[in-house]
Structure formats: structure tokens, C-alpha cells
Protein backbone atom coordinates (compact mmCIF):
# COMPACT_ATOMS: atom_id res chain seq x y z
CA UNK A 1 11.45 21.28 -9.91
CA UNK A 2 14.05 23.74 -11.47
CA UNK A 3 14.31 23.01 -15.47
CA UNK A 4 18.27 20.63 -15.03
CA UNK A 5 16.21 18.51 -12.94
CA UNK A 6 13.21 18.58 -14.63
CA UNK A 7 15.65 17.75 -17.82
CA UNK A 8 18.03 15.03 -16.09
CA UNK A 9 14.69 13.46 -15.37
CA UNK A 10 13.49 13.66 -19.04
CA UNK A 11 16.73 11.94 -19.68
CA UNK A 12 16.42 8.82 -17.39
CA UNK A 13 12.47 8.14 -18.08
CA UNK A 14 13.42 7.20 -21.50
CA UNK A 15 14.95 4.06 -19.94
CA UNK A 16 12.09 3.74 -17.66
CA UNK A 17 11.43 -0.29 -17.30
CA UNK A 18 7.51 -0.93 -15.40
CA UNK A 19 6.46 -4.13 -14.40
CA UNK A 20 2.94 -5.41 -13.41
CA UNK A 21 3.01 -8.14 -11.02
CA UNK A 22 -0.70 -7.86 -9.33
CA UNK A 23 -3.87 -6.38 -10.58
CA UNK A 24 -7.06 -6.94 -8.90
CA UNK A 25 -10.16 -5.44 -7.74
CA UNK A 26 -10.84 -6.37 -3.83
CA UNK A 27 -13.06 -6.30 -1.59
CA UNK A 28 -11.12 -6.19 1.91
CA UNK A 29 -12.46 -7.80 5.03
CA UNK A 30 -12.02 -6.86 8.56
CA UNK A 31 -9.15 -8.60 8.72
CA UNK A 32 -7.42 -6.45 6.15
CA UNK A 33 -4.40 -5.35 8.30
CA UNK A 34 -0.38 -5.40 8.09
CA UNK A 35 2.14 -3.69 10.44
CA UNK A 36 5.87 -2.89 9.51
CA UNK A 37 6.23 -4.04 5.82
CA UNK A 38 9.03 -3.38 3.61
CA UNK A 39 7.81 -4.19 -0.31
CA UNK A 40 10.49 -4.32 -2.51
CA UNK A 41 7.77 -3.38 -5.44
CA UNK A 42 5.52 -0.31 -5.69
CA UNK A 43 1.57 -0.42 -4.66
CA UNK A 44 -1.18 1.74 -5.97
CA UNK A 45 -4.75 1.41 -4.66
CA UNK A 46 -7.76 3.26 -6.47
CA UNK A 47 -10.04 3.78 -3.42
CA UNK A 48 -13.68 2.94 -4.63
CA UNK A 49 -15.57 2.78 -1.33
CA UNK A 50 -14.93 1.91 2.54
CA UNK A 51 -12.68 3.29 5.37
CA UNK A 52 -8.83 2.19 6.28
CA UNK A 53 -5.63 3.85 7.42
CA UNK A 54 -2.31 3.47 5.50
CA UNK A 55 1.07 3.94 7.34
CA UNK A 56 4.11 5.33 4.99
CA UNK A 57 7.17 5.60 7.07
CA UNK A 58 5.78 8.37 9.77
CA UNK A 59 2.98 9.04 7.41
CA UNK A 60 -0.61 7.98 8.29
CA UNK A 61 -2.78 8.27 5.95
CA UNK A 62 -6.92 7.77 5.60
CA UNK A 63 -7.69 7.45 2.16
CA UNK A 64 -11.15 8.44 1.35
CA UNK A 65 -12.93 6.74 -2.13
CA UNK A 66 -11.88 9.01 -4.88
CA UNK A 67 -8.42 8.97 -3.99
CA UNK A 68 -5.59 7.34 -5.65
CA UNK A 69 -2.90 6.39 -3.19
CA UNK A 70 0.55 5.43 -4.12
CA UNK A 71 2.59 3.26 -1.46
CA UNK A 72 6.55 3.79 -2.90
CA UNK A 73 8.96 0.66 -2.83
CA UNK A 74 11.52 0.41 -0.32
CA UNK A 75 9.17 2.47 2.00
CA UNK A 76 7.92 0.55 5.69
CA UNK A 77 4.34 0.27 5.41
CA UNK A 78 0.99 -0.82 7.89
CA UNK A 79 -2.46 -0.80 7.06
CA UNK A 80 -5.93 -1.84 8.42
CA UNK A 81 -9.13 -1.40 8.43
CA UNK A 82 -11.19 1.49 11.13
CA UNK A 83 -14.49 0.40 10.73
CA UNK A 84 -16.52 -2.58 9.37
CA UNK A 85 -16.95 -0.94 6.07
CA UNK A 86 -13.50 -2.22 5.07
CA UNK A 87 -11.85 -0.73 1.80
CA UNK A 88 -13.41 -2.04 -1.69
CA UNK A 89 -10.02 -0.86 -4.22
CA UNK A 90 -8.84 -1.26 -7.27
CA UNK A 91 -4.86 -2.19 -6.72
CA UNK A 92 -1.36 -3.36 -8.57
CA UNK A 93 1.56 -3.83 -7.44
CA UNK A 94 4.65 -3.01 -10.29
CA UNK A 95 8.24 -1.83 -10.31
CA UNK A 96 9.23 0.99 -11.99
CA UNK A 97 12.88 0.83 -12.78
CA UNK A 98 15.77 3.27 -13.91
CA UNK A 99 18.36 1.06 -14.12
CA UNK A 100 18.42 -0.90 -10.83
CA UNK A 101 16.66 2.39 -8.84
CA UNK A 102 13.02 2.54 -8.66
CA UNK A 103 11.90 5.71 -9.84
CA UNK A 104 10.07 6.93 -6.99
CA UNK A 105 13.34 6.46 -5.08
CA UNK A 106 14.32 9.52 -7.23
CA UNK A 107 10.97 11.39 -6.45
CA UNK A 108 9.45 13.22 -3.30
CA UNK A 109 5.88 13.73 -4.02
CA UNK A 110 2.39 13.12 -2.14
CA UNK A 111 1.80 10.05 -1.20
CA UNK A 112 -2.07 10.25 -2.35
CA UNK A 113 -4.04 12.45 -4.90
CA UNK A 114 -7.78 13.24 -5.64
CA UNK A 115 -8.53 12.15 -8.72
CA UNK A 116 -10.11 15.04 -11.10
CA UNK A 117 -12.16 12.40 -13.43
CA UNK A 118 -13.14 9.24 -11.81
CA UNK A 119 -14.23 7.92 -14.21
CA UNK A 120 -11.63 7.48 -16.27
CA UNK A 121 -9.00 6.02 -13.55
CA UNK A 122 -12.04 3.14 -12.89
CA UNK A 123 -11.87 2.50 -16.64
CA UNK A 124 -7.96 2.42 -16.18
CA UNK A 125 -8.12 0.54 -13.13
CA UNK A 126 -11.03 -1.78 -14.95
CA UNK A 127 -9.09 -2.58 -17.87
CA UNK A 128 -5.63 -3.11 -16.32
CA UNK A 129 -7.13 -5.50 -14.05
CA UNK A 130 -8.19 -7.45 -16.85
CA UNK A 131 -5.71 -7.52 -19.00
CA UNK A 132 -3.02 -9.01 -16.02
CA UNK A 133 -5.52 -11.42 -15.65
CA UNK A 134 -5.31 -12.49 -20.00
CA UNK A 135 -2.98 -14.87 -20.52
CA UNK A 136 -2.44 -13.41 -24.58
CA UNK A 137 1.55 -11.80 -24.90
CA UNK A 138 -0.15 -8.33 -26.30
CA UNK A 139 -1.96 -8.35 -23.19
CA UNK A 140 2.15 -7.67 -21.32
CA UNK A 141 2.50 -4.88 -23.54
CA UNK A 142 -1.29 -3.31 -23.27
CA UNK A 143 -1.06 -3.49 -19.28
CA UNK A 144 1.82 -1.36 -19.61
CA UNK A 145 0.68 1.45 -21.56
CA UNK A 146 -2.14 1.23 -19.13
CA UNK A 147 -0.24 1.95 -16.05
CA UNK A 148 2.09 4.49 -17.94
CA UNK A 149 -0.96 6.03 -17.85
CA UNK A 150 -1.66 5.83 -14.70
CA UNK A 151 1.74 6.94 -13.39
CA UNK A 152 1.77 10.01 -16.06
CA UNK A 153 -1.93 11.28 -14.54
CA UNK A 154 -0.25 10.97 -10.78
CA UNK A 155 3.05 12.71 -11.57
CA UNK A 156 1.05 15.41 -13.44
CA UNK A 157 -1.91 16.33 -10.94
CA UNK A 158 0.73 16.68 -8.05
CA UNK A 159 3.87 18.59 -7.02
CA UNK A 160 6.92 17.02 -7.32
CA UNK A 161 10.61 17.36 -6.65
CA UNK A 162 14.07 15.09 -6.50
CA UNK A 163 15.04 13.87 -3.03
CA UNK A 164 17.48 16.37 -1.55
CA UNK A 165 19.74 13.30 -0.86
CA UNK A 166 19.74 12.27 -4.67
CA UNK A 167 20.80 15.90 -5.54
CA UNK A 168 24.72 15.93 -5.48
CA UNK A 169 24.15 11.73 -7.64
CA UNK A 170 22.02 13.56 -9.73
CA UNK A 171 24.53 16.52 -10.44
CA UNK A 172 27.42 13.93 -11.04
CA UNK A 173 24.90 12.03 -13.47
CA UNK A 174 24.11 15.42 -15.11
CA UNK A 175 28.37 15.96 -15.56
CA UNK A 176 28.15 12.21 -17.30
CA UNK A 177 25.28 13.16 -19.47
CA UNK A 178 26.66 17.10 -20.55
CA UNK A 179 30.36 15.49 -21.12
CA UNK A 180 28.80 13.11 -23.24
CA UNK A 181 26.78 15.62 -24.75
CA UNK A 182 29.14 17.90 -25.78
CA UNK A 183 31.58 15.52 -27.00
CA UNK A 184 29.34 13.52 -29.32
CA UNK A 185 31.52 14.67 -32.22
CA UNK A 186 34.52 13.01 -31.15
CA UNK A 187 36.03 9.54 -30.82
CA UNK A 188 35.54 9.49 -27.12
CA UNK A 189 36.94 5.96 -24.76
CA UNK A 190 35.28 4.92 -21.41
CA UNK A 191 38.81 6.61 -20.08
CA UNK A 192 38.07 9.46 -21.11
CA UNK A 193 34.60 9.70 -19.62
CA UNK A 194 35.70 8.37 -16.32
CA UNK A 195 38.34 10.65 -15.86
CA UNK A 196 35.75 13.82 -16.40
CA UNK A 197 33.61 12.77 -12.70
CA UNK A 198 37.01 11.06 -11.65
CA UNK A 199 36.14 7.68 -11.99
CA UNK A 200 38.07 4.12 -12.64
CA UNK A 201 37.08 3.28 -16.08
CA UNK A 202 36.05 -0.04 -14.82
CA UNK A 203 33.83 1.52 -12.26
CA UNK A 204 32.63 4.06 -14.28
CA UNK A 205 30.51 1.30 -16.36
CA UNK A 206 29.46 -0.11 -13.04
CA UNK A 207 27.91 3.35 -12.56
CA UNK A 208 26.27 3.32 -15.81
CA UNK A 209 24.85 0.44 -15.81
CA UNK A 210 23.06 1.22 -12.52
CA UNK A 211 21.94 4.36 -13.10
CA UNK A 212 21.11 4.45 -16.97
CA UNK A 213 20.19 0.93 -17.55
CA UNK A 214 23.42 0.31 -20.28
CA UNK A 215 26.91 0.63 -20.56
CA UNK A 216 28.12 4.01 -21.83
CA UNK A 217 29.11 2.42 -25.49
CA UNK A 218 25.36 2.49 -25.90
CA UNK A 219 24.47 5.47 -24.23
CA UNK A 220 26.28 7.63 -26.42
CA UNK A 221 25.76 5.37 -29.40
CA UNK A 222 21.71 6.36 -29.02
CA UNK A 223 22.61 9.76 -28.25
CA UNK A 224 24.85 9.96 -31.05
CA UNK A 225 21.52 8.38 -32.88
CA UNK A 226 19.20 11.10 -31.46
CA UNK A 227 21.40 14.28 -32.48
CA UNK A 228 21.71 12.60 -36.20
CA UNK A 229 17.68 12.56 -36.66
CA UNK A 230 17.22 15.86 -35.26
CA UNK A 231 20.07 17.22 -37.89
CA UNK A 232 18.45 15.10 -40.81
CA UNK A 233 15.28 16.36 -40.13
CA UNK A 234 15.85 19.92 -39.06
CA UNK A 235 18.94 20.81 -41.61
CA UNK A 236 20.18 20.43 -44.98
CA UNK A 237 23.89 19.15 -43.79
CA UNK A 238 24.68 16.60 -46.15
CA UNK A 239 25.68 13.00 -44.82
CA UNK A 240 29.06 13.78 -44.81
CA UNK A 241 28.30 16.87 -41.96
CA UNK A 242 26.08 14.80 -40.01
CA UNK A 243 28.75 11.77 -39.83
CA UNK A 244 30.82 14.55 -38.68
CA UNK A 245 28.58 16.20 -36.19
CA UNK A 246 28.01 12.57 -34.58
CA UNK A 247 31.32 11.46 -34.22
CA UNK A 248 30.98 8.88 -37.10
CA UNK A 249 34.39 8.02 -38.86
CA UNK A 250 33.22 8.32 -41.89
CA UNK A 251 29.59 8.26 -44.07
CA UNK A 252 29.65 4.89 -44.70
CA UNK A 253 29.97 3.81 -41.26
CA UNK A 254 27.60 6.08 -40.34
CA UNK A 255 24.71 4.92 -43.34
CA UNK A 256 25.45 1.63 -41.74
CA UNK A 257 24.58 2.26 -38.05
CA UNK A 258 21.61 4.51 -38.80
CA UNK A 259 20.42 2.06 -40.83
CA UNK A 260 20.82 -1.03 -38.14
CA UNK A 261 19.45 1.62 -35.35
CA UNK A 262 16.21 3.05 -37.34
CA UNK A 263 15.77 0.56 -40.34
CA UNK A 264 15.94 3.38 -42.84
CA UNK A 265 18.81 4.78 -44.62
CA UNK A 266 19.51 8.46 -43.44
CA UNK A 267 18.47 9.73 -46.47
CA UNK A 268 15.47 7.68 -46.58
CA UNK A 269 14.90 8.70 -42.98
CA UNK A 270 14.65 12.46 -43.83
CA UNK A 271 12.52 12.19 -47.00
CA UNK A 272 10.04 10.69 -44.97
CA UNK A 273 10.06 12.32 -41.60
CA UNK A 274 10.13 15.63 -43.60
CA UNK A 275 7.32 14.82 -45.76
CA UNK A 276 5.22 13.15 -43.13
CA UNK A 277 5.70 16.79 -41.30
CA UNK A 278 4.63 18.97 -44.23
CA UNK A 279 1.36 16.66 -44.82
CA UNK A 280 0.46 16.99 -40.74
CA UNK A 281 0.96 21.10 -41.06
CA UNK A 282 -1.15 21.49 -44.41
């Protein structure tokens, strides 16, 4: 993956929206079989013993235990058992959402993996299973972290680049985001930011919505957010300079939004950012 896609993709995981909807550990019968299925959710199964065959598209696959298999969204699937020593998994099923695209609908990557410590994707596995099954509301936002982690070991133990049909949305999305970019200084309209891929305005925040998960007000509002910590915390500009620099009309307004956005005055904001650096490099 060359570095704009590797940094477009940086860009849209930070609106990354996951899902559990199944967790369980299984122990599939002879009768474990499916032909020509369509999910509208992602599967992963965490092969822990027993034989099978998994169909992707034109893809067959034999998953051996060890193996962590992911079966993408959107994708025609089949499966069965080839033996009478029938799978025993781990599985979930969860969506993975960038605005109203899946993420793996962005993605071509291997379908399964061999996982490097066992151990620890059991304990994963183990532990997200439980927690789906816990009725407490932490338990949502544990289950989560869980399978980011999950997802994160995948992406990183295997090759991975965008679909070649995603590449010409991707470098229109990339136009969006280096327009925006580059103009976070200024009092930029929807117009304006339409006219710059040739959009209606009205479609425009169609667009936005479906691929970034928000309408552009917000996406450059958080950008706008993102380039003022980096300047409080990397410069001496006063607040005036930064207000500037972010397209703020003035320092008041902008005291006021950083303070609605973070919960800290800017000022406040640097002081401790800066002095929770200089204590971490002593």
C-alpha cells in the first residue's frame, strides 16, 4: 500500500464504527453446512480443532486449527463440514463501518491468517465471548476494544491493499480531504467544497455523509480541532495565531469551541499536554 493510501486510510479509521452482534464458542456437528450466502455483517472464526471447507466468492478455503479466518460482508459464502471431526471455533459476527461502507469493502487482503501466538487470540476469543454474553453496558464498550484488537492483529500480520475498483472514489475522497486541508484557515461554504470535485452542494453532503460518517460542517470543524492542538502543543503562536491558522473569526470564538470540543481552555490545554510530555521524557 503506497503511503496516500496508507494515509487516506488513516483518515477514515478514525470514524471506524464496529459492532458485535454474535460471540460464541461452538462446537459444529455434521450438519454444519450452508451453500450460497450473502451476510450483510462480517464473520471471523478462530479455528481451535476439526476439519471444514469455507467458500468466499471463487475462494475455497480449508482452514486448519490455528488459523484465523475472516469471511468479509457482502461476500457469497458456503461452508460444511469434510469429515466427522466437524470444526470446534471460536466465532463473531460484527460490522465494521466507515460511514455506510464496511471497511473490508475498502480492503483486499487474505481471507485467512496463521496466527503467530495462539494463545493470546484464545484469550481474545475467550473473553469476547464472554463479555457479549454480560448483560452490564461496560461490557458494549469492553467487547469492542476486544475485537479492535482482533481486527488490528489481522490487518497487521497480513498484506494488504485498496480494491483497484475503490481507487479513482478513493482519489476523489483524497481531493475532499487535501481541499479541506489546505483551506482550514479560511471561511470555507459547502459551495465551495463541492465545486473543487464538481459536485452539487446538496449532493456533496450526501457524499459525505456516506463516506466519512458526518456532514462536512463537522469534518472540518474536527479537523480544524486537530491542527489547533498540534499548534498549541508544538508552537508558541499565541491564541490569536492559532484562531488564525484554524480559520476561527476571532479568539474568542475560537476559546469557545476548543473549549466545548476538548473541555479545556486552549491555554489550559497546552499547559497540560506540554507538561504531561516533559514528565513522560524525564
Amino acid at each position: 500500500m503506497n503511503a496516500q493510501q496508507s494515509a487516506f486510510l488513516a483518515d477514515l479509521l478514525q470514524n471506524l464504527q464496529i459492532h458485535v452482534t454474535e460471540a460464541h464458542l461452538t462446537q459444529c456437528t455434521e450438519s454444519w453446512r450452508l451453500h450460497n450466502f450473502t451476510p450483510a455483517y462480517n464473520k471471523l472464526y478462530w479455528i481451535l480443532n476439526g476439519e471444514g471447507w469455507i467458500k468466499i466468492g471463487d475462494q475455497e478455503l480449508h482452514p486448519r486449527p490455528g488459523q484465523l479466518c475472516l469471511l468479509p460482508a457482502h461476500s457469497q459464502q458456503s461452508y460444511s463440514v469434510t469429515s466427522n471431526l466437524p470444526y470446534y471455533k471460536y466465532w463473531c459476527h460484527f460490522t465494521a463501518h466507515i460511514g455506510s461502507f464496511d471497511l473490508f469493502q475498502w480492503l483486499d487482503k487474505p481471507l485467512y491468517m496463521k496466527v503467530s501466538n495462539a494463545e493470546q487470540m484464545t484469550t481474545w476469543f475467550k473473553e469476547l465471548v464472554a463479555l457479549f454474553h454480560d448483560s452490564a453496558l461496560t461490557s458494549r464498550l469492553r467487547e469492542k476494544a476486544i475485537l479492535l484488537q482482533i481486527i488490528s492483529c489481522y490487518l497487521e500480520s497480513v498484506p494488504i491493499h485498496m480494491l483497484q475498483q475503490r481507487t479513482e472514489e478513493m482519489d476523489r475522497l483524497d481531493q475532499l480531504q487535501t481541499f479541506i486541508e489546505h483551506n482550514l484557515h479560511k471561511s470555507i461554504t459547502v459551495e465551495q467544497i463541492a465545486k473543487s470535485v464538481h459536485f452539487h452542494p446538496n449532493y456533496l453532503i450526501k457524499y459525505f455523509k456516506k463516506h466519512f460518517g458526518m456532514p462536512p460542517a463537522k469534518y472540518m470543524q474536527r479537523k480544524r480541532m486537530d491542527k489547533a492542538k498540534f499548534l498549541l502543543t508544538t508552537t508558541s503562536l499565541s491564541m490569536k495565531e492559532v484562531a488564525e491558522q484554524t480559520g476561527f473569526e476571532n479568539t474568542n470564538h475560537f476559546t469557545k469551541s476548543f473549549r466545548k470540543e476538548t473541555g479545556f481552555p486552549p491555554t489550559e490545554y497546552r499547559k497540560n499536554v506540554r507538561g504531561s510530555t516533559s514528565l513522560s521524557n524525564s
